[in-house]
N, C-alpha and C. Protein backbone atom coordinates (compact mmCIF):
# COMPACT_ATOMS: atom_id res chain seq x y z
N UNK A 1 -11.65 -7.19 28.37
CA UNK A 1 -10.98 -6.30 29.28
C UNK A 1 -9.51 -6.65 29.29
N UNK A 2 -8.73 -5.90 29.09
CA UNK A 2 -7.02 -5.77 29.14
C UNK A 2 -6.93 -5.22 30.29
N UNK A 3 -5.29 -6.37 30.95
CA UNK A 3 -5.36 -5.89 32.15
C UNK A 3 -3.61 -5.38 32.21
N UNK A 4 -3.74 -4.42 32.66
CA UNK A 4 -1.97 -3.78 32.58
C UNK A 4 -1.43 -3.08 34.12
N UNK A 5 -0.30 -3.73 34.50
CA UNK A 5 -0.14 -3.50 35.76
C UNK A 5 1.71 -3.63 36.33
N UNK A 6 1.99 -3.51 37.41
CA UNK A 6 3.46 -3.84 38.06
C UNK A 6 3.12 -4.16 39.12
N UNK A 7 4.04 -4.05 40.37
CA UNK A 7 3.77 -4.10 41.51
C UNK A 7 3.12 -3.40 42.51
N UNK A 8 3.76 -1.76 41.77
CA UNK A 8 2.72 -0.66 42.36
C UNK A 8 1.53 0.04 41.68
N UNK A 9 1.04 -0.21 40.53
CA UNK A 9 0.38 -0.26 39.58
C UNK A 9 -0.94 -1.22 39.53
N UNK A 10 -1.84 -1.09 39.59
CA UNK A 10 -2.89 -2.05 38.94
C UNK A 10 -4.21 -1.12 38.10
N UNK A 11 -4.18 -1.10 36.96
CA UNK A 11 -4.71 -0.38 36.16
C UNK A 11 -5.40 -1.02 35.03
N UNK A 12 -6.76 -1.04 35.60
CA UNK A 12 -8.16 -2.08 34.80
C UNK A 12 -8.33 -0.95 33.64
N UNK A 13 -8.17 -1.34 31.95
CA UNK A 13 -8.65 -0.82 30.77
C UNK A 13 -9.27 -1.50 30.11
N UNK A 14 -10.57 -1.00 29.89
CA UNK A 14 -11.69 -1.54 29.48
C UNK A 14 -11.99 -0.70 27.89
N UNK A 15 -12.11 -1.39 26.88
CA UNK A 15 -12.80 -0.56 25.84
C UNK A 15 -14.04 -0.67 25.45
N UNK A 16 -14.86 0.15 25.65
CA UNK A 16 -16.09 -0.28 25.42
C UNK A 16 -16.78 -0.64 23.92
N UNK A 17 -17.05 -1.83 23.72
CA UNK A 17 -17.89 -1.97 22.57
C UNK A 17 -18.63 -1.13 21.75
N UNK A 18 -19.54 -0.59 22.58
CA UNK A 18 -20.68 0.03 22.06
C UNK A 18 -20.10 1.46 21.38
N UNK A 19 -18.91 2.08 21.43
CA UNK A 19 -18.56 3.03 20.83
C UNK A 19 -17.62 2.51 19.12
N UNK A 20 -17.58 1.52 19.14
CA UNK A 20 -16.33 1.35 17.94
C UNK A 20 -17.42 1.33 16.53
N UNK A 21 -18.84 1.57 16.96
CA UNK A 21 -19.60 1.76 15.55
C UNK A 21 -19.22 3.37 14.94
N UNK A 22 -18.64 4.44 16.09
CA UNK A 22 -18.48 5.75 15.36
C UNK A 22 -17.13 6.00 15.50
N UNK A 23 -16.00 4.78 15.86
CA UNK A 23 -14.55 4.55 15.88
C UNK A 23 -14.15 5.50 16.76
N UNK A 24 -14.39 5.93 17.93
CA UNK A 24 -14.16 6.55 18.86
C UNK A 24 -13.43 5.41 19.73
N UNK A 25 -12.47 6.00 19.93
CA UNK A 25 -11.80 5.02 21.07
C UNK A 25 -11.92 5.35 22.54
N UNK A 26 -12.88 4.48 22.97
CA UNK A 26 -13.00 4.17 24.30
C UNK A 26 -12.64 4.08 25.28
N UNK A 27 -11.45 4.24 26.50
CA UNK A 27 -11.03 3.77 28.05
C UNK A 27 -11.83 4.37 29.06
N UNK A 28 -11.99 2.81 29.90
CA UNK A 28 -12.42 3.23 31.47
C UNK A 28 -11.37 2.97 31.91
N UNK A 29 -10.48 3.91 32.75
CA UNK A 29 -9.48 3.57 33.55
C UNK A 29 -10.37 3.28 35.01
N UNK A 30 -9.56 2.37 35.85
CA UNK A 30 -9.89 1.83 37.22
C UNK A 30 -8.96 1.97 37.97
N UNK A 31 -9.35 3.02 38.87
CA UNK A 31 -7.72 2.89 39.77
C UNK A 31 -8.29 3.28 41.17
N UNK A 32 -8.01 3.14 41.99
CA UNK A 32 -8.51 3.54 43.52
C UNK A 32 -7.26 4.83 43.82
N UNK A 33 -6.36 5.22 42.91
CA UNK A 33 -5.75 6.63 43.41
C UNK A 33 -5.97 7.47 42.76
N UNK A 34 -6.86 8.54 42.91
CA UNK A 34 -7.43 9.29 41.75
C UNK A 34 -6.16 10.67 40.76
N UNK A 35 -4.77 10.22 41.40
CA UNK A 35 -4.09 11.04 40.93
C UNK A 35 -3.41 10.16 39.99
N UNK A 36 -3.69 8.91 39.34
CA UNK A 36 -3.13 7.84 38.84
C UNK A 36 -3.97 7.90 37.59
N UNK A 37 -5.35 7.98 38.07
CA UNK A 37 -6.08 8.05 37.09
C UNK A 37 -6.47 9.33 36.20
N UNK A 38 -6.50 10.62 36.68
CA UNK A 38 -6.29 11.65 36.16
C UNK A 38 -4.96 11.87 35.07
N UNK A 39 -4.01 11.08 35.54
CA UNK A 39 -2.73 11.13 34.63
C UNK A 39 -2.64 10.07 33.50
N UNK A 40 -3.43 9.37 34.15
CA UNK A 40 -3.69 8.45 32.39
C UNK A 40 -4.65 8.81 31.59
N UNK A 41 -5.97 10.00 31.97
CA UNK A 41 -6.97 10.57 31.01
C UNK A 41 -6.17 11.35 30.88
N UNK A 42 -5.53 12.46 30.99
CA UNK A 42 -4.86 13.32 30.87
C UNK A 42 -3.69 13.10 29.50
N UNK A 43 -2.87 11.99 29.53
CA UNK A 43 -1.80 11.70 28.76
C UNK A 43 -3.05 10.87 27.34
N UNK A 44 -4.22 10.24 27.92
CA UNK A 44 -4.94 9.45 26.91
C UNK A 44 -5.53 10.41 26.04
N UNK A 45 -5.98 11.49 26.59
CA UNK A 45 -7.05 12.37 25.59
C UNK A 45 -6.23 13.09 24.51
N UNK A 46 -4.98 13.27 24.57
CA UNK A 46 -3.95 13.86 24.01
C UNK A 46 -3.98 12.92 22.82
N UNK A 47 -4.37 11.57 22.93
CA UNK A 47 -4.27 11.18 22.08
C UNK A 47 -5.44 10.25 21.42
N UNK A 48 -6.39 11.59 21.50
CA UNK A 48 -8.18 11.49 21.00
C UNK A 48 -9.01 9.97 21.32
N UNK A 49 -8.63 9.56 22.66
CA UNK A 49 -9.34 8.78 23.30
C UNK A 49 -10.54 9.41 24.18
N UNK A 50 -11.68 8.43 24.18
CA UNK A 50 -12.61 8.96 25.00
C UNK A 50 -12.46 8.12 26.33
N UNK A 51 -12.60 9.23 27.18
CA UNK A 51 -11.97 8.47 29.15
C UNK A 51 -13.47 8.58 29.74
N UNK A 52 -13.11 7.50 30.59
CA UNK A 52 -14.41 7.64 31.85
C UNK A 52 -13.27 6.99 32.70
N UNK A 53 -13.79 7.64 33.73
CA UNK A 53 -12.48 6.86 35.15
C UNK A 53 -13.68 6.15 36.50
N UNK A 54 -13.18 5.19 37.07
CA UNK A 54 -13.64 4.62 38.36
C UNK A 54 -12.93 4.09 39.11
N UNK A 55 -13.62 4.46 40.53
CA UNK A 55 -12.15 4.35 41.36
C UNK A 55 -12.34 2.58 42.20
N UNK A 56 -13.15 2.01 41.49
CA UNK A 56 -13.16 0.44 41.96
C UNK A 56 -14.09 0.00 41.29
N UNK A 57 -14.52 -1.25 42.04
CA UNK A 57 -14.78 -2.31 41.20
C UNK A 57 -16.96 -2.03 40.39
N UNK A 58 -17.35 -2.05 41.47
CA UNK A 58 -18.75 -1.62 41.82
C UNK A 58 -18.95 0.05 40.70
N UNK A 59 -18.17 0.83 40.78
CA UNK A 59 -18.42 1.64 39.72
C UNK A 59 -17.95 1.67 38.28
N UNK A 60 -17.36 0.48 38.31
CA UNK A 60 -16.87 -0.09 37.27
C UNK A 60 -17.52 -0.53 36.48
N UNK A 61 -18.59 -1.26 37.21
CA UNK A 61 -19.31 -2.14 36.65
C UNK A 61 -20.65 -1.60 36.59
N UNK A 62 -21.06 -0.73 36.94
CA UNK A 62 -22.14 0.52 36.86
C UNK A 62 -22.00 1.26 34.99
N UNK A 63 -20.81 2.01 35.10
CA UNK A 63 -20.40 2.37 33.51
C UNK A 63 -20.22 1.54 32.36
N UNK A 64 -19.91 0.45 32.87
CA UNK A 64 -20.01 -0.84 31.70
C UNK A 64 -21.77 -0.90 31.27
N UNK A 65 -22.36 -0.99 32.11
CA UNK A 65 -23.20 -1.46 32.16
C UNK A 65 -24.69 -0.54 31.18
N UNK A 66 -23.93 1.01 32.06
CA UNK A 66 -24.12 2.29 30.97
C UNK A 66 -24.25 2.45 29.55
């Protein structure tokens, strides 16, 4: 898990394993402001990433787990 952030920022990116056998690139963004996270699937898919978003920790770890 890569973790990328500032002060007002904290933004958990996760790539999931289980997709890099059909080289699909993977992000779960984690953000608890869902207008934070919409703008990073939004700017990511543009650039043929596959998104799943969660807005904390507990559903985070639900989709990993997926």
């Amino acid at each position: 898990m890569k973790y990328f952030g500032d002060n007002n920022l904290l933004c958990y990116l996760a790539v999931s394993r289980k997709y890099k056998l059909n080289m699909t690139k993977h992000i779960l963004i984690v953000d608890d402001h869902p207008e934070i996270r919409d703008c990073l699937e939004s700017y990511l898919k543009q650039h043929a990433f596959k998104i799943n978003q969660a807005d904390g920790g507990e559903k985070m770890r639900s989709v990993l787990v997926a």
